[in-house]
N, C-alpha and C. Protein backbone atom coordinates (compact mmCIF):
# COMPACT_ATOMS: atom_id res chain seq x y z
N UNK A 1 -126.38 -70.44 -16.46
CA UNK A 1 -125.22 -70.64 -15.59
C UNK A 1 -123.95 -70.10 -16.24
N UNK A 2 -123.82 -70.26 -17.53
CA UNK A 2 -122.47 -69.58 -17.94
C UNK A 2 -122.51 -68.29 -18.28
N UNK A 3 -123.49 -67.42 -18.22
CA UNK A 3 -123.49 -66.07 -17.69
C UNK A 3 -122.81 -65.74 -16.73
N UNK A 4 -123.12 -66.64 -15.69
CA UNK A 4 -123.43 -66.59 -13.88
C UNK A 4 -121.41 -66.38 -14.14
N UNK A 5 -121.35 -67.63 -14.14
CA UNK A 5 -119.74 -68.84 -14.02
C UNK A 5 -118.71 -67.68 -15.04
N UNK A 6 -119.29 -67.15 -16.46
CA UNK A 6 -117.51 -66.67 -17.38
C UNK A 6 -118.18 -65.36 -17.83
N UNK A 7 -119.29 -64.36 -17.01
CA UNK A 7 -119.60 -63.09 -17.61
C UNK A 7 -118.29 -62.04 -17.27
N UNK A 8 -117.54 -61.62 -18.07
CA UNK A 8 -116.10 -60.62 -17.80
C UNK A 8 -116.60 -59.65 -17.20
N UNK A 9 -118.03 -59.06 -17.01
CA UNK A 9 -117.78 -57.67 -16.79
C UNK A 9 -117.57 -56.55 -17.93
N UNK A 10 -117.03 -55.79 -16.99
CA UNK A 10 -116.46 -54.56 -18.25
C UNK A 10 -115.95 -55.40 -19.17
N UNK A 11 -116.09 -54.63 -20.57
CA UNK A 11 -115.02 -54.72 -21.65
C UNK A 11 -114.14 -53.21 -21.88
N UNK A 12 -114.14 -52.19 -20.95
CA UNK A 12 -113.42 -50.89 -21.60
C UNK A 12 -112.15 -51.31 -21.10
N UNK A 13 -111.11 -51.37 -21.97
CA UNK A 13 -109.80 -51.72 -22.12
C UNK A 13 -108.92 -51.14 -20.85
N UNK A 14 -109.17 -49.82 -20.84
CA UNK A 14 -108.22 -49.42 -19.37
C UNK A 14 -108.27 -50.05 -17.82
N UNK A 15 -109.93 -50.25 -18.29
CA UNK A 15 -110.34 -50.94 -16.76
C UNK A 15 -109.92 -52.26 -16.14
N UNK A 16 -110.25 -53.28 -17.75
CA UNK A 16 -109.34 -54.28 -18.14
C UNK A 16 -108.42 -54.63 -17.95
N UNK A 17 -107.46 -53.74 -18.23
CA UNK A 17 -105.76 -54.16 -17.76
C UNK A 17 -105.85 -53.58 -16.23
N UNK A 18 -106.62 -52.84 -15.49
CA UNK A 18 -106.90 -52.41 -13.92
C UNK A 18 -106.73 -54.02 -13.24
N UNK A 19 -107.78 -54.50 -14.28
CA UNK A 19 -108.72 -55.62 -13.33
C UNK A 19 -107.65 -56.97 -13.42
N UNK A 20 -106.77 -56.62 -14.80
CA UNK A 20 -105.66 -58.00 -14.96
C UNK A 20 -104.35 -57.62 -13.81
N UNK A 21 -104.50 -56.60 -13.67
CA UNK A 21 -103.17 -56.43 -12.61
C UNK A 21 -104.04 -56.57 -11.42
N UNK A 22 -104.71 -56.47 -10.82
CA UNK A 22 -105.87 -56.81 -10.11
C UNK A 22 -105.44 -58.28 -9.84
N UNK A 23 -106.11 -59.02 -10.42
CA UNK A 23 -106.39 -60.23 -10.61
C UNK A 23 -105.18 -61.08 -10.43
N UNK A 24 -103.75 -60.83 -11.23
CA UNK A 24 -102.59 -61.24 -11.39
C UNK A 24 -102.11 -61.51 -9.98
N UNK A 25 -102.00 -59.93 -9.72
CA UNK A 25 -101.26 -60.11 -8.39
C UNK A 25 -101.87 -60.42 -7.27
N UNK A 26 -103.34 -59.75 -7.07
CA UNK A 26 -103.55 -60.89 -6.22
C UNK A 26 -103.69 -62.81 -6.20
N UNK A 27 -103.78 -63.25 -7.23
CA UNK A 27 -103.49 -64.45 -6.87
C UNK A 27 -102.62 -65.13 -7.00
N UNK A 28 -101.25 -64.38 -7.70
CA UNK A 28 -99.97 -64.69 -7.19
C UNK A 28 -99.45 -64.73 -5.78
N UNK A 29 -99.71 -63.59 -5.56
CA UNK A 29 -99.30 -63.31 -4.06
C UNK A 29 -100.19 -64.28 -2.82
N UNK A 30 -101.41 -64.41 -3.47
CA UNK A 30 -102.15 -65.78 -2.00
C UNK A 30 -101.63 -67.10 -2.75
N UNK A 31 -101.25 -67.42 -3.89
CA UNK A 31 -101.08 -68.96 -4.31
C UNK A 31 -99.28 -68.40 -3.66
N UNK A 32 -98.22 -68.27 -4.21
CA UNK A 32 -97.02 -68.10 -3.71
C UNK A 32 -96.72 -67.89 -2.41
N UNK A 33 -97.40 -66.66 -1.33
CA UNK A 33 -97.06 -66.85 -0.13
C UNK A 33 -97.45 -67.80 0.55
N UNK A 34 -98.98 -67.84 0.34
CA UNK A 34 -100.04 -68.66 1.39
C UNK A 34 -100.28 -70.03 0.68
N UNK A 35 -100.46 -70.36 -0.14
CA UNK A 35 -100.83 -71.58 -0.74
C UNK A 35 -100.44 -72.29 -0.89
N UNK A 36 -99.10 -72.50 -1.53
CA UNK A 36 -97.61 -73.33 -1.71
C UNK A 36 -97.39 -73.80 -0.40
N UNK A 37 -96.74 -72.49 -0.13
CA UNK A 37 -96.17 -73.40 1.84
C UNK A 37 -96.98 -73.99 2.26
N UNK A 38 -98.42 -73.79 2.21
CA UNK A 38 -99.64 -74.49 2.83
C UNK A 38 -99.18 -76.18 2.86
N UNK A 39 -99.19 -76.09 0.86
CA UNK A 39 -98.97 -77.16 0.46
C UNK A 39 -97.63 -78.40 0.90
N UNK A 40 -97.03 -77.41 0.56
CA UNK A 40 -95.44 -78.09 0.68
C UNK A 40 -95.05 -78.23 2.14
N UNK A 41 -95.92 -78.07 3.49
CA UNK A 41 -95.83 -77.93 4.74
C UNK A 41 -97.26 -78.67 4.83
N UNK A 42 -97.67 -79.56 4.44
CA UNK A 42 -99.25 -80.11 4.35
C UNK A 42 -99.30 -81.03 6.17
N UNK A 43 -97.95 -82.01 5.31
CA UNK A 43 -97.96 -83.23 6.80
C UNK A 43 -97.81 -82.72 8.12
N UNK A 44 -97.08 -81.30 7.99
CA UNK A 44 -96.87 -80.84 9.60
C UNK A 44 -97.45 -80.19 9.81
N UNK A 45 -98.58 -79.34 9.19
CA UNK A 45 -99.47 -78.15 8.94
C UNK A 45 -100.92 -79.45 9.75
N UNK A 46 -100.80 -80.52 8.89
CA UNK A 46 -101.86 -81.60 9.19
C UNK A 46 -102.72 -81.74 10.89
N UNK A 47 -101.25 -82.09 11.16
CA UNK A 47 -101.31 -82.49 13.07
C UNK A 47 -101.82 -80.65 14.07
N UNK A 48 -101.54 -79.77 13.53
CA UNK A 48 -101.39 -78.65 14.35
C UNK A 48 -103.20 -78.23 13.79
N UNK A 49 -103.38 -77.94 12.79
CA UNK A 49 -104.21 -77.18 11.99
C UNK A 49 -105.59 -77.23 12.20
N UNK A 50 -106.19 -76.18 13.12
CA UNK A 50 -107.64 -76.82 13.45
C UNK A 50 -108.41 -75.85 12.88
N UNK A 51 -109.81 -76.21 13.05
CA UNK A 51 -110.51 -75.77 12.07
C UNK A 51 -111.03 -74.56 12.81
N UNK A 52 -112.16 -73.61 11.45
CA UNK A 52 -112.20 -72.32 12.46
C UNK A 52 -113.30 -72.38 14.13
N UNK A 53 -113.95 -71.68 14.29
CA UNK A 53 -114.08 -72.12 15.77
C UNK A 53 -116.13 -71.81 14.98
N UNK A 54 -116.08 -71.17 14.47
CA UNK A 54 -117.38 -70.68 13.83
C UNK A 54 -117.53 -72.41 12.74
N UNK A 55 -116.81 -72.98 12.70
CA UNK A 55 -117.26 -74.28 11.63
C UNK A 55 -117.14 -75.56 12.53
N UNK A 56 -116.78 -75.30 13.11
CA UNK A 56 -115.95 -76.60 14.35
C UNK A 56 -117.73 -77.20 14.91
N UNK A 57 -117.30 -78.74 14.46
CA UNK A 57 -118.42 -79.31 14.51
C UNK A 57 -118.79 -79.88 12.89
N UNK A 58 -118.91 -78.94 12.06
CA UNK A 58 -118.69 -79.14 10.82
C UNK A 58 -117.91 -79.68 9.91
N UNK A 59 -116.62 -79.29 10.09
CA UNK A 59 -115.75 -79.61 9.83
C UNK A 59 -114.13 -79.70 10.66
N UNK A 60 -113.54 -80.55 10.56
CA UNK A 60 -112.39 -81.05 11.05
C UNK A 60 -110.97 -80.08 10.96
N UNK A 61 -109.67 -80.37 11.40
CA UNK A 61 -108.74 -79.36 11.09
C UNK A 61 -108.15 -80.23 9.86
N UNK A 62 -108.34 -81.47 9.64
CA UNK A 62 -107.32 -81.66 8.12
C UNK A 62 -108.42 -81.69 6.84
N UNK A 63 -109.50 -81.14 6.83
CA UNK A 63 -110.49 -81.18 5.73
C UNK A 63 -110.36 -79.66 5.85
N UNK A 64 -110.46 -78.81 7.16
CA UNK A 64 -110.59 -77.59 6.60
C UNK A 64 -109.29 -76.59 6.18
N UNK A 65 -107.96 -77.48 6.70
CA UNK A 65 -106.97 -77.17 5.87
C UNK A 65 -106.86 -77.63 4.35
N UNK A 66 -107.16 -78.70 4.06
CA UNK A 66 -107.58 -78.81 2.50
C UNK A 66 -108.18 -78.16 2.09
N UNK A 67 -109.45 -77.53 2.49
CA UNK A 67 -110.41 -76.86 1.61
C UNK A 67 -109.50 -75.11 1.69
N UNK A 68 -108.46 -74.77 2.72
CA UNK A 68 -107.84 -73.59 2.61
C UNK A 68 -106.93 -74.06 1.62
N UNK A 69 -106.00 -75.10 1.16
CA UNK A 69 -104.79 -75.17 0.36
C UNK A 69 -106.13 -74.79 -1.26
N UNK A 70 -107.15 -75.16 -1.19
CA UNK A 70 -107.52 -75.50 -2.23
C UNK A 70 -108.25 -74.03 -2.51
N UNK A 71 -108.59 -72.90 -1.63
CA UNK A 71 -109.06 -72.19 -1.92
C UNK A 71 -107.84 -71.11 -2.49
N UNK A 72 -106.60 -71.43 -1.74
CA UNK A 72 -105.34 -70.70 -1.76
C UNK A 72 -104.43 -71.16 -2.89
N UNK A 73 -104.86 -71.78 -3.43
CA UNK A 73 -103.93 -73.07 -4.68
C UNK A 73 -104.70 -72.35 -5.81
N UNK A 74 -106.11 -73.43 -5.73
CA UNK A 74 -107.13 -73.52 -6.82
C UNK A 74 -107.79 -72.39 -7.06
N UNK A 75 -108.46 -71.41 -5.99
CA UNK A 75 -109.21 -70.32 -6.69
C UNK A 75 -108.32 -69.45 -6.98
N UNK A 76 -107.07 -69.38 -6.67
CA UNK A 76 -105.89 -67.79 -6.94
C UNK A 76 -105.78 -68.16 -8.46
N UNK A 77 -105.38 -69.56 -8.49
CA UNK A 77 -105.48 -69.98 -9.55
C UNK A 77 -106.13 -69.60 -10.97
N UNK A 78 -107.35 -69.90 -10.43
CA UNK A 78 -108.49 -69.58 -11.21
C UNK A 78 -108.22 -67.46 -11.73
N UNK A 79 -108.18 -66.99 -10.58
CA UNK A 79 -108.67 -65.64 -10.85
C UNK A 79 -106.83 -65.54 -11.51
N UNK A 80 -105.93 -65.52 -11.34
CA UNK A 80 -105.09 -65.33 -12.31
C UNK A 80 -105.14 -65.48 -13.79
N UNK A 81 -105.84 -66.59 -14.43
CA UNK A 81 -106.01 -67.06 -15.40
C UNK A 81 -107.29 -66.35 -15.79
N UNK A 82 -108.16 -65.82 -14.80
CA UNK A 82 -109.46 -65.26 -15.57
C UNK A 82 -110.72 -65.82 -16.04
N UNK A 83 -110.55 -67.23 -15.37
CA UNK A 83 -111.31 -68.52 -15.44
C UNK A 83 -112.49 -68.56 -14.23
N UNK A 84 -113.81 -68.51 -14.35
CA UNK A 84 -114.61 -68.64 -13.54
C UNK A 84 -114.15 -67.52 -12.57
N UNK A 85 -114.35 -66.74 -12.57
CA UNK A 85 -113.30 -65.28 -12.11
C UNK A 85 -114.41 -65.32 -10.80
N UNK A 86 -115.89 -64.88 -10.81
CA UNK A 86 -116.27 -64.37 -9.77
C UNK A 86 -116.52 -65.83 -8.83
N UNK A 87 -116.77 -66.81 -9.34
CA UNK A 87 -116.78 -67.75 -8.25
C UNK A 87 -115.86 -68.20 -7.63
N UNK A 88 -114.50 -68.12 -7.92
CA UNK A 88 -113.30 -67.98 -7.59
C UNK A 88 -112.83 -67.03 -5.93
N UNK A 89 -113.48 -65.82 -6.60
CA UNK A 89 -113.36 -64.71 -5.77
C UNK A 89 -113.89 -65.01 -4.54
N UNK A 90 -115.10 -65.33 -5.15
CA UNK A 90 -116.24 -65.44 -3.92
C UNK A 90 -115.28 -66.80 -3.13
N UNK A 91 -114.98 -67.60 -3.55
CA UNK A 91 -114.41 -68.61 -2.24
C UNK A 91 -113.46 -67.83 -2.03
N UNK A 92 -112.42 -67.38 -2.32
CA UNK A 92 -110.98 -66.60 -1.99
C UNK A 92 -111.48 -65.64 -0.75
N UNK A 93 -112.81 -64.67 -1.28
CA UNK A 93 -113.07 -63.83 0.01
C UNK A 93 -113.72 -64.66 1.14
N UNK A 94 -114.52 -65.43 0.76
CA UNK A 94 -115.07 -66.33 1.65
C UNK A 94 -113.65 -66.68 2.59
N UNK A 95 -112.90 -67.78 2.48
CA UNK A 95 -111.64 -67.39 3.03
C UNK A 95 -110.69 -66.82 3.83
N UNK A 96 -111.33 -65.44 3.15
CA UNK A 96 -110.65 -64.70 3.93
C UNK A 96 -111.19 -64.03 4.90
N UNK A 97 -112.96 -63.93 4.88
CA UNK A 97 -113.47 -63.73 5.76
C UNK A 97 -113.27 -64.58 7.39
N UNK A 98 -113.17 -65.84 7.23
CA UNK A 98 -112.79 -66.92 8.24
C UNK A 98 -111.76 -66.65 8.54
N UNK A 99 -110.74 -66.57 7.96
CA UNK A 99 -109.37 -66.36 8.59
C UNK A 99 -109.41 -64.71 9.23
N UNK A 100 -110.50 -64.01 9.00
CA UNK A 100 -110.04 -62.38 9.15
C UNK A 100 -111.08 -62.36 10.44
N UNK A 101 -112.49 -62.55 10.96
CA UNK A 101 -112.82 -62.83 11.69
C UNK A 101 -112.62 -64.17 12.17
N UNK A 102 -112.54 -64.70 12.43
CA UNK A 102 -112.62 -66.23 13.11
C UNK A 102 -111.14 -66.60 13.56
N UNK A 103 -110.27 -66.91 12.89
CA UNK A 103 -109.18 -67.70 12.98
C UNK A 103 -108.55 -66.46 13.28
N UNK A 104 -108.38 -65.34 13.36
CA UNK A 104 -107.62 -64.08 13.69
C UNK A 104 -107.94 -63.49 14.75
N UNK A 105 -109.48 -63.87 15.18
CA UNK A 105 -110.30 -62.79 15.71
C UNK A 105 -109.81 -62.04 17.20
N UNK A 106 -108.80 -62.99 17.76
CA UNK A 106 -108.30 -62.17 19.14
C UNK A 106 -107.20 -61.55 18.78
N UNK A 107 -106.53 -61.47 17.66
CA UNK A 107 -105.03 -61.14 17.50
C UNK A 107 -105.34 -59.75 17.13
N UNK A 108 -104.64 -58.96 17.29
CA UNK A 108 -104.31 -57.79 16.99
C UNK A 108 -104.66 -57.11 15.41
N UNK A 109 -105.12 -56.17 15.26
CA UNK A 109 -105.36 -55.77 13.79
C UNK A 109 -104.35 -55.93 12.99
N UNK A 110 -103.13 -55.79 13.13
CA UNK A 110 -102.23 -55.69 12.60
C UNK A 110 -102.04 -57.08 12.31
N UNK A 111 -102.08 -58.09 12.45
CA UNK A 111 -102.47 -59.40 12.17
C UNK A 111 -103.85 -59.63 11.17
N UNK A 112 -104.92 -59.08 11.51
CA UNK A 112 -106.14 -58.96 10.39
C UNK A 112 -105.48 -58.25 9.45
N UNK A 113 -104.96 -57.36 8.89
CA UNK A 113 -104.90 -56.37 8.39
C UNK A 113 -104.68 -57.29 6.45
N UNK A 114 -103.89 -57.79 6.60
CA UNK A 114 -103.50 -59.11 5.71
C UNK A 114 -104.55 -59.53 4.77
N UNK A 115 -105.22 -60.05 6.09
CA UNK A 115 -106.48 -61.03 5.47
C UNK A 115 -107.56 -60.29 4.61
N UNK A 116 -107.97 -58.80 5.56
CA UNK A 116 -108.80 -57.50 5.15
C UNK A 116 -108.49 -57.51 3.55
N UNK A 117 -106.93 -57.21 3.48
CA UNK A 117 -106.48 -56.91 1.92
C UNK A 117 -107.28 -57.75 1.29
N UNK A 118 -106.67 -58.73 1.05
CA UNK A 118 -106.96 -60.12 0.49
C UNK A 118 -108.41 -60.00 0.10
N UNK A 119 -109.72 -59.69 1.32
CA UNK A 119 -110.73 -60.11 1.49
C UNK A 119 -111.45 -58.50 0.65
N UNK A 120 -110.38 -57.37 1.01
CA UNK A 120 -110.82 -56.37 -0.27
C UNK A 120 -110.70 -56.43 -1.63
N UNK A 121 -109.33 -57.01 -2.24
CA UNK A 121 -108.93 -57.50 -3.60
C UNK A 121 -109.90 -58.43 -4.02
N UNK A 122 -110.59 -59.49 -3.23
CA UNK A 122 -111.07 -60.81 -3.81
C UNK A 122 -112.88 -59.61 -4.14
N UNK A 123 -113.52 -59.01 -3.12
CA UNK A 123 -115.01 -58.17 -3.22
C UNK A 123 -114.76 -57.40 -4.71
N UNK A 124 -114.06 -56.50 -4.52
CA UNK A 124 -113.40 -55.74 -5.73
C UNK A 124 -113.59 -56.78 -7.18
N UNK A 125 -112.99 -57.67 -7.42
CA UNK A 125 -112.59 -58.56 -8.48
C UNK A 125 -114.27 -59.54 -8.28
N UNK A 126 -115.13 -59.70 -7.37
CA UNK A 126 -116.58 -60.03 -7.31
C UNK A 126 -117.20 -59.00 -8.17
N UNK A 127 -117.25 -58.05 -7.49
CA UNK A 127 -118.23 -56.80 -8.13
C UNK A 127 -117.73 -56.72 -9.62
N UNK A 128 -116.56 -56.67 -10.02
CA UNK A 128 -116.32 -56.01 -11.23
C UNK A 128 -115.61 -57.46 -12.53
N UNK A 129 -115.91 -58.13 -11.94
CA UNK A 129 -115.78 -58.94 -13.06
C UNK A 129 -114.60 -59.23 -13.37
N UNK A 130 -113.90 -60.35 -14.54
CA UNK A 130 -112.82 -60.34 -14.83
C UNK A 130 -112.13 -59.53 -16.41
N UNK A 131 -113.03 -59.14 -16.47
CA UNK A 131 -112.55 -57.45 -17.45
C UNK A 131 -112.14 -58.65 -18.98
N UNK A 132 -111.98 -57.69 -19.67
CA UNK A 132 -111.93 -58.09 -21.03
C UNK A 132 -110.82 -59.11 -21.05
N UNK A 133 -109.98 -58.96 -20.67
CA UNK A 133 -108.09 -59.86 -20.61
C UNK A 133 -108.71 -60.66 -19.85
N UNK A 134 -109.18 -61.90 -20.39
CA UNK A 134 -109.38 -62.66 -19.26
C UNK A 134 -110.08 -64.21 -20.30
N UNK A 135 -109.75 -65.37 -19.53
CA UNK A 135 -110.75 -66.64 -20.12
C UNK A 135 -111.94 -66.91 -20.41
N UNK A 136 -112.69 -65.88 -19.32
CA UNK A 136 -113.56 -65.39 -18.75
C UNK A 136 -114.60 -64.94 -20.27
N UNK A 137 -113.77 -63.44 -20.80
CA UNK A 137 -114.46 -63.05 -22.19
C UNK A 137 -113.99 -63.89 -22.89
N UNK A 138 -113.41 -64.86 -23.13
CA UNK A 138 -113.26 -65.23 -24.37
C UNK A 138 -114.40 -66.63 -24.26
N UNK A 139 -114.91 -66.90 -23.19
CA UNK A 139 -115.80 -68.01 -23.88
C UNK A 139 -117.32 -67.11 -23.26
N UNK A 140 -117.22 -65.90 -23.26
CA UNK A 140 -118.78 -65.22 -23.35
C UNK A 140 -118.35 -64.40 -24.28
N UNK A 141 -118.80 -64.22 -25.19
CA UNK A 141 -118.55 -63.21 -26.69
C UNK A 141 -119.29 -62.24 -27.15
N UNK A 142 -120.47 -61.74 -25.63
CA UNK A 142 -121.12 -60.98 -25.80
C UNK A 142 -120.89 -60.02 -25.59
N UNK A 143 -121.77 -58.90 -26.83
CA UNK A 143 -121.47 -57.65 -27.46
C UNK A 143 -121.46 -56.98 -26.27
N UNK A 144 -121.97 -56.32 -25.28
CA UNK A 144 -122.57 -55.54 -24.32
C UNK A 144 -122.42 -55.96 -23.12
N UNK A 145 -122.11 -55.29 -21.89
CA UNK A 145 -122.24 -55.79 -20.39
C UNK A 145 -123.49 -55.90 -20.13
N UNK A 146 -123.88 -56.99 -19.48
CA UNK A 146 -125.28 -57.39 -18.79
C UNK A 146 -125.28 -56.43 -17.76
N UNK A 147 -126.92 -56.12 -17.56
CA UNK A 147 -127.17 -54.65 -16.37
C UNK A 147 -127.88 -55.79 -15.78
């Protein structure tokens, strides 16, 4: 499992600092725009906020707004820091898949277009790991990338 959970990926240094500016800004930019206000707008976000239409039944609109503050808080979180990087991702795109089909799905592209990013930055940072600069390599210390 801690292969699975803190393997970095690459270690070649250029790619590395690719994958930390990568990583940085996207989860600055979903914890600061999207996540915060989420947060700090929770009680009035609460009453309005329903859940997606593909989960409905499953889950509720104030559990599945928690589980968005927490994917938008906690996993940006995570992939900033370089911590559990791809499981991170994977909920972040997960995420953004729901909000990009589902919760978007009649609005105009230009409305998806957002989420797409998001849901390309988070696949990107899946596939390739959290690169050498990261929490990630420092508690896997192995010599070589796993094939």
């Amino acid at each position: 499992m801690k292969k699975f959970f803190f393997d970095c990926g690459t270690r070649d240094l250029t790619a590395s600092i690719g994958i930390l500016v990568l990583r940085v800004a996207t989860g600055l930019l979903m914890m600061l725009a999207h996540g915060i206000p989420k947060l700090q707008n929770y009680e009035a976000l609460r009453a309005k906020f329903k859940a997606p239409s593909s989960l409905d039944g499953f889950l509720n609109g104030p559990i599945a707004l928690i589980l968005t503050i927490g994917a938008e808080v906690g996993a940006a979180g995570l992939l900033i820091l370089g911590l559990a990087t791809r499981p991170a991702a994977f909920i972040l795109s997960f995420t953004m898949v729901i909000a990009a089909f589902d919760v978007h799905a009649a609005d105009p592209f230009k409305i998806k277009e957002l989420a797409l990013m998001y849901l390309l930055c988070g696949v990107v940072i899946l596939l390739t790991g959290a690169g050498s600069l990261s929490l990630d390599a420092s508690l896997c210390k192995e010599k070589r990338r796993r094939w």
